[in-house]
N, C-alpha and C. Protein backbone atom coordinates (compact mmCIF):
# COMPACT_ATOMS: atom_id res chain seq x y z
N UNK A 1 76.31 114.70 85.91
CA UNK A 1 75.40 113.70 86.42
C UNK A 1 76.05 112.32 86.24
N UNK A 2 76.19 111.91 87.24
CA UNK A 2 76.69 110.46 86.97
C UNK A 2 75.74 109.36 86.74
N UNK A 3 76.55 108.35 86.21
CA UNK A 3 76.16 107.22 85.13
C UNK A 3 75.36 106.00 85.90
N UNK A 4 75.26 106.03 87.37
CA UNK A 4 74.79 105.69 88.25
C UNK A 4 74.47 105.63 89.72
N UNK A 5 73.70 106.72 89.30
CA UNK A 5 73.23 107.48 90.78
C UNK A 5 73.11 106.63 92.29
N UNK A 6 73.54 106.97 93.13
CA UNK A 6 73.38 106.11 94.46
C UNK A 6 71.63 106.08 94.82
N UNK A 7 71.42 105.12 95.11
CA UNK A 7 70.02 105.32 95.80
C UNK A 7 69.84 106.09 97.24
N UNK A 8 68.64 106.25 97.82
CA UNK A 8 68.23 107.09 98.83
C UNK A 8 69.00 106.03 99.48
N UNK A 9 68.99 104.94 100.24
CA UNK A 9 69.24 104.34 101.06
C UNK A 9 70.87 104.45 101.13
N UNK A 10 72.03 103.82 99.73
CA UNK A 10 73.14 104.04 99.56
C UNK A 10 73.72 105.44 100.31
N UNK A 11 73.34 106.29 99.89
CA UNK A 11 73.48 107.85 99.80
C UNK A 11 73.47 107.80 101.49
N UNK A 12 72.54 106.99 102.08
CA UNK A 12 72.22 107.58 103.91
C UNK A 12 73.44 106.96 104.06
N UNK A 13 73.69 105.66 103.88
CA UNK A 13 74.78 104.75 104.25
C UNK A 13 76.20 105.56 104.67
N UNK A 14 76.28 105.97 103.16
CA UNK A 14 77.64 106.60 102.83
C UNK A 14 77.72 107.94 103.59
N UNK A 15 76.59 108.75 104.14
CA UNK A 15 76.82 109.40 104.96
C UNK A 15 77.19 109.36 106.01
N UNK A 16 76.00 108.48 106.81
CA UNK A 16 76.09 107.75 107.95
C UNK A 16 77.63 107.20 108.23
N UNK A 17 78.57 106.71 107.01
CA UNK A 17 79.98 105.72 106.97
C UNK A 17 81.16 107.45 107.15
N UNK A 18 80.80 108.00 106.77
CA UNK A 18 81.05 109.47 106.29
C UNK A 18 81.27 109.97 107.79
N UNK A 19 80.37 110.02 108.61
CA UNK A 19 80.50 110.43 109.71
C UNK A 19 81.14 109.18 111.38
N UNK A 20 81.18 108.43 110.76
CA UNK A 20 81.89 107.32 111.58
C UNK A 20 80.86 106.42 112.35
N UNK A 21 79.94 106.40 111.47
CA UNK A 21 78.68 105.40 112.68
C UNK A 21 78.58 103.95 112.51
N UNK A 22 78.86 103.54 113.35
CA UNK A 22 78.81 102.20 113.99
C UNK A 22 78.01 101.25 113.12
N UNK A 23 78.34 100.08 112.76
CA UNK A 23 77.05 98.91 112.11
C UNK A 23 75.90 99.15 112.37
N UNK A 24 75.75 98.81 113.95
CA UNK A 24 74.75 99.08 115.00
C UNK A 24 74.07 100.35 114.72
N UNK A 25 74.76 101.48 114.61
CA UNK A 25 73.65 102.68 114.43
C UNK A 25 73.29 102.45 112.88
N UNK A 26 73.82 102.13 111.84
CA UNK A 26 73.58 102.47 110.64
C UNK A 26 72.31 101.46 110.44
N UNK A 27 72.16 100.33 110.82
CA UNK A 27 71.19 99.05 111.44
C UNK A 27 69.96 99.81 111.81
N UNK A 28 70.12 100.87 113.26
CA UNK A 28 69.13 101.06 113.58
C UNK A 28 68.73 102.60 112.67
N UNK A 29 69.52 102.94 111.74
CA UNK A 29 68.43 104.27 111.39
C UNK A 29 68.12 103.95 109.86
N UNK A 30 68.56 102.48 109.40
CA UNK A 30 67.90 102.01 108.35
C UNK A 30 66.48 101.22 108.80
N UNK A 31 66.84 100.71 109.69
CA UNK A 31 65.55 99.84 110.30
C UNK A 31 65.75 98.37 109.85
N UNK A 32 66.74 98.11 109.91
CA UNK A 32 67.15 96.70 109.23
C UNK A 32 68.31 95.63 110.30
N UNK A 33 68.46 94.62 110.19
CA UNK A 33 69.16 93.52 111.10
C UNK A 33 70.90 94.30 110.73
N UNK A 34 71.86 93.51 111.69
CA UNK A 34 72.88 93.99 111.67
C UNK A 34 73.74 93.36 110.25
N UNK A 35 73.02 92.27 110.15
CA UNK A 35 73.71 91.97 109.15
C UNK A 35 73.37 92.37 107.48
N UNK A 36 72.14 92.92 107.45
CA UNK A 36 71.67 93.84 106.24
C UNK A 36 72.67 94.91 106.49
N UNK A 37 72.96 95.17 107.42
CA UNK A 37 73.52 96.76 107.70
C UNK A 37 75.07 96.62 107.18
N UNK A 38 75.87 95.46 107.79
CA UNK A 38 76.82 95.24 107.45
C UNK A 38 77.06 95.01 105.88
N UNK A 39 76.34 94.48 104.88
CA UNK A 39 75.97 94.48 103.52
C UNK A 39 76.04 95.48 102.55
N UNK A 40 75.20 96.38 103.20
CA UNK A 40 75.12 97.70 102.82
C UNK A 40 76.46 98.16 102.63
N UNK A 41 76.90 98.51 104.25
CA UNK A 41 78.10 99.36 104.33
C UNK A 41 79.32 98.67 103.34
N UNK A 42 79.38 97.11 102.96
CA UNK A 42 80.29 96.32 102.10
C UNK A 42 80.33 96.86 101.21
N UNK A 43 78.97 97.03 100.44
CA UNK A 43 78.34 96.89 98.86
C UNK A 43 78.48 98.87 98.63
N UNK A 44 78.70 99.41 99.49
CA UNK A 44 78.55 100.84 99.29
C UNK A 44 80.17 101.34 99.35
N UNK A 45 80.88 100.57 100.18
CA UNK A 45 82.69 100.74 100.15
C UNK A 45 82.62 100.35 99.09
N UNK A 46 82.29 99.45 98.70
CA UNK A 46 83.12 98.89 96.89
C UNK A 46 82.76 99.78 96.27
N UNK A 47 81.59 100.46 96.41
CA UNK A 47 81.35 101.25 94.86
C UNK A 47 81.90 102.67 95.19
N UNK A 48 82.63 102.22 96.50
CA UNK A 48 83.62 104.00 96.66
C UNK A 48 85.01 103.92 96.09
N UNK A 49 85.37 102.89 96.86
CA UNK A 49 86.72 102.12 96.23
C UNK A 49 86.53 102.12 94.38
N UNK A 50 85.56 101.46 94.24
CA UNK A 50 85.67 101.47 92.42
C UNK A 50 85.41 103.06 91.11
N UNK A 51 85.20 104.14 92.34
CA UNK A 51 84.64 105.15 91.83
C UNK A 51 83.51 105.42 91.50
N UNK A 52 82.36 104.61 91.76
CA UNK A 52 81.15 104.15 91.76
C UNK A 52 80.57 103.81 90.62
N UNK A 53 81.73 102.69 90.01
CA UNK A 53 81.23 102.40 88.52
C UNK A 53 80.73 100.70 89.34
N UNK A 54 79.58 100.19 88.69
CA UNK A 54 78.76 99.33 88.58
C UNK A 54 77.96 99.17 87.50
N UNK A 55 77.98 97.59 87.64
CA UNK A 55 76.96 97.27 86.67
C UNK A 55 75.43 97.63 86.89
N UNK A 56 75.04 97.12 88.30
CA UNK A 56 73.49 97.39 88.90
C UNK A 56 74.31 97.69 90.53
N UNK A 57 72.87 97.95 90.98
CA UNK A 57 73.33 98.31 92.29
C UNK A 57 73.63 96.69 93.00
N UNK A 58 75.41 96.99 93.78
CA UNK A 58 75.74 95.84 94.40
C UNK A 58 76.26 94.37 93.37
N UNK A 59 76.58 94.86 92.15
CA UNK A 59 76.52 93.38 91.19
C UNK A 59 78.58 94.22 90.73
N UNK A 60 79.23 93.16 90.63
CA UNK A 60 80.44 94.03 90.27
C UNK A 60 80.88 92.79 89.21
N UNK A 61 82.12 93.79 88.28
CA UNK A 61 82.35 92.42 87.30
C UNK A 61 83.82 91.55 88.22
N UNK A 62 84.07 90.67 87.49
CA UNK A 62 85.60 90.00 87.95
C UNK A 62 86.96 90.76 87.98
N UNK A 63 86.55 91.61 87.01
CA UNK A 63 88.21 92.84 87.05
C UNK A 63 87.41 93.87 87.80
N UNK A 64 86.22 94.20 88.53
CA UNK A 64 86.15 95.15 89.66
C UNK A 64 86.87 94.10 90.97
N UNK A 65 85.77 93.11 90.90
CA UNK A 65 86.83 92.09 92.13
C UNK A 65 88.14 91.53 92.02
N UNK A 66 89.14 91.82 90.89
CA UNK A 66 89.94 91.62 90.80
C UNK A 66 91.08 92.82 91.15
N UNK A 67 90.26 94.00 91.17
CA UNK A 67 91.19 95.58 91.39
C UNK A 67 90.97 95.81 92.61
N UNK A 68 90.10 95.03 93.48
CA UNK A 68 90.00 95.43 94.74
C UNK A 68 90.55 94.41 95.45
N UNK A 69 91.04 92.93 95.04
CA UNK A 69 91.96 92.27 95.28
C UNK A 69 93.15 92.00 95.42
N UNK A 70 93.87 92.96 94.05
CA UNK A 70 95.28 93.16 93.69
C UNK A 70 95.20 91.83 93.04
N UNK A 71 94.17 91.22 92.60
CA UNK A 71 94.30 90.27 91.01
C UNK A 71 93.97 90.06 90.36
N UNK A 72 94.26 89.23 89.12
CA UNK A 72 93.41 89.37 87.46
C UNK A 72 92.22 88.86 87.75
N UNK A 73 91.46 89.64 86.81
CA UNK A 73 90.13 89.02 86.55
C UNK A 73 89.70 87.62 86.11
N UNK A 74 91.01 86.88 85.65
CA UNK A 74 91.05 85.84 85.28
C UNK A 74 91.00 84.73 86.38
N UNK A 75 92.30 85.52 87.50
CA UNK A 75 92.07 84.86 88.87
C UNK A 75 90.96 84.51 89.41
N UNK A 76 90.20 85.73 89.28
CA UNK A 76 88.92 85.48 90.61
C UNK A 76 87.80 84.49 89.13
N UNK A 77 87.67 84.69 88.07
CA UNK A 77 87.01 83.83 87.44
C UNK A 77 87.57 82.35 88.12
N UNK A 78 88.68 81.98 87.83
CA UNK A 78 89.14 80.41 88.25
C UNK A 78 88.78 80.17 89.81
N UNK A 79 88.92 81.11 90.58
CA UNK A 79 88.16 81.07 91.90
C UNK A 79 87.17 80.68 92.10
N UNK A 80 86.06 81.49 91.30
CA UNK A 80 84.85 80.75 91.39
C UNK A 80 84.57 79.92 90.84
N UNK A 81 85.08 79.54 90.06
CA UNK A 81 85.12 78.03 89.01
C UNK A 81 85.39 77.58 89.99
N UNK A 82 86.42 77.18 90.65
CA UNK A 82 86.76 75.98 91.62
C UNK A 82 85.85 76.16 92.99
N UNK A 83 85.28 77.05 93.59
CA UNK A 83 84.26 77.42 94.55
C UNK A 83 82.94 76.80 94.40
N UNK A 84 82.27 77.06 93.03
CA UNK A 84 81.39 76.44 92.36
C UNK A 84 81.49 74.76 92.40
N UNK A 85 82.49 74.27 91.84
CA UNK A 85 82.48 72.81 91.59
C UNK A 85 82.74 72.44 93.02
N UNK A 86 83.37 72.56 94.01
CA UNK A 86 83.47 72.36 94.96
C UNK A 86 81.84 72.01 96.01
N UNK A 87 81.23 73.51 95.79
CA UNK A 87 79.64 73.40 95.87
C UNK A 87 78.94 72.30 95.14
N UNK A 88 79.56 72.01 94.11
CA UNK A 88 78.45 71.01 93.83
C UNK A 88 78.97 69.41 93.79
N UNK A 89 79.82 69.34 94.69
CA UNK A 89 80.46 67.94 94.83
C UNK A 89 80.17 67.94 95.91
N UNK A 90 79.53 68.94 97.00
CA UNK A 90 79.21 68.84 98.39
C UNK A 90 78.48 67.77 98.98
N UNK A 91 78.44 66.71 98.69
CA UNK A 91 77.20 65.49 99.59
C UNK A 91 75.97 65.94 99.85
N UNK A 92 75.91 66.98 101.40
CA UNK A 92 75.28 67.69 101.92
C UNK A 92 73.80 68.51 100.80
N UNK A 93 74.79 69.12 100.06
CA UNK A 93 73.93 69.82 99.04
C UNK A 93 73.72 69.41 97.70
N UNK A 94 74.33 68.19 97.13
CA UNK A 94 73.91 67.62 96.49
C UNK A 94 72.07 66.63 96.81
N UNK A 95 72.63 66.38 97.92
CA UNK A 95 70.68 65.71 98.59
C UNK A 95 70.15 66.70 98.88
N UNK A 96 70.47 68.23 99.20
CA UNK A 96 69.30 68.58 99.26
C UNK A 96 68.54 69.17 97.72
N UNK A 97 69.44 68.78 97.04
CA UNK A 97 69.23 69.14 95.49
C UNK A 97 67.99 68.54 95.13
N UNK A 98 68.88 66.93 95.04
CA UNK A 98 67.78 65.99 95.02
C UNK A 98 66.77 65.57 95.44
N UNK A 99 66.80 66.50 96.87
CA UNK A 99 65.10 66.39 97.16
C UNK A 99 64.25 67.04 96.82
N UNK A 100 65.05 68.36 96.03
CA UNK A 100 64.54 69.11 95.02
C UNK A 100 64.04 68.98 93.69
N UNK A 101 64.61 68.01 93.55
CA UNK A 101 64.51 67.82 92.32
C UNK A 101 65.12 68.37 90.91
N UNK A 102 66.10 69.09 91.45
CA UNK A 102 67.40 69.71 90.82
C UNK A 102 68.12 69.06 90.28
N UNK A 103 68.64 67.98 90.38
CA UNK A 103 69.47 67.20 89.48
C UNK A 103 69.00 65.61 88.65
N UNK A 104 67.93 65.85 87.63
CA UNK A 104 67.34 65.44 87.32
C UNK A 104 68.17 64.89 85.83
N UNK A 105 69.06 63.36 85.77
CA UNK A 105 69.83 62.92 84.76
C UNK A 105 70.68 62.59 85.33
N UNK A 106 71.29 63.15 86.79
CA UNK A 106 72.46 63.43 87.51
C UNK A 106 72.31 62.04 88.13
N UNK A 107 73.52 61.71 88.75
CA UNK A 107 73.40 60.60 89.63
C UNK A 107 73.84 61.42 90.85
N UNK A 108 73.34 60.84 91.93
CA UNK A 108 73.45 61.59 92.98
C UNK A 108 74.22 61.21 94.14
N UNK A 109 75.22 60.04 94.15
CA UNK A 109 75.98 59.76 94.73
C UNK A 109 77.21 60.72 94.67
């Protein structure tokens, strides 16, 4: 018994991927947009590619995204470090922060 069972939906996916079906069909026999569908089929390759070790369903650590990269886990940490700060030096999304009320101490220039 494995350590983390695929769900009903996963399980159709991987069949459905199993037999060669299209975004589009896997879309329409989940009952979901193409781009849920496309998600799926992402989040269900990785956990084939990784042997289907996960943390939760669809959540992976930095050395899973780093083995399916061909780099250290350290890499893709500094990745998103710099992805992150990047996001939040954005102008754009810094005001809409602030109309949020999200950056509250922050100066918002």
């Amino acid at each position: 018994m494995s350590a983390d069972p695929l769900s009903d939906r996963d399980a159709l996916v991987l069949h459905l991927l199993d037999r060669g079906t299209s975004i589009n069909e896997v879309a329409r026999q989940l009952g979901v947009s193409r781009y849920t569908a496309a998600c799926l089929v992402r989040r269900v390759r990785a956990g084939r590619l990784l042997g289907g070790r996960r943390m939760a369903p669809g959540l992976l650590t930095f050395g899973d995204i780093g083995e399916l990269l061909g780099i250290s886990a350290s890499a893709v940490q500094q990745a998103e470090e710099r992805a992150l700060s990047k996001l939040r030096r954005h102008p754009a999304l810094r005001a809409l922060a602030a109309d949020y009320g999200l950056l509250t101490g922050e100066q918002t220039s």
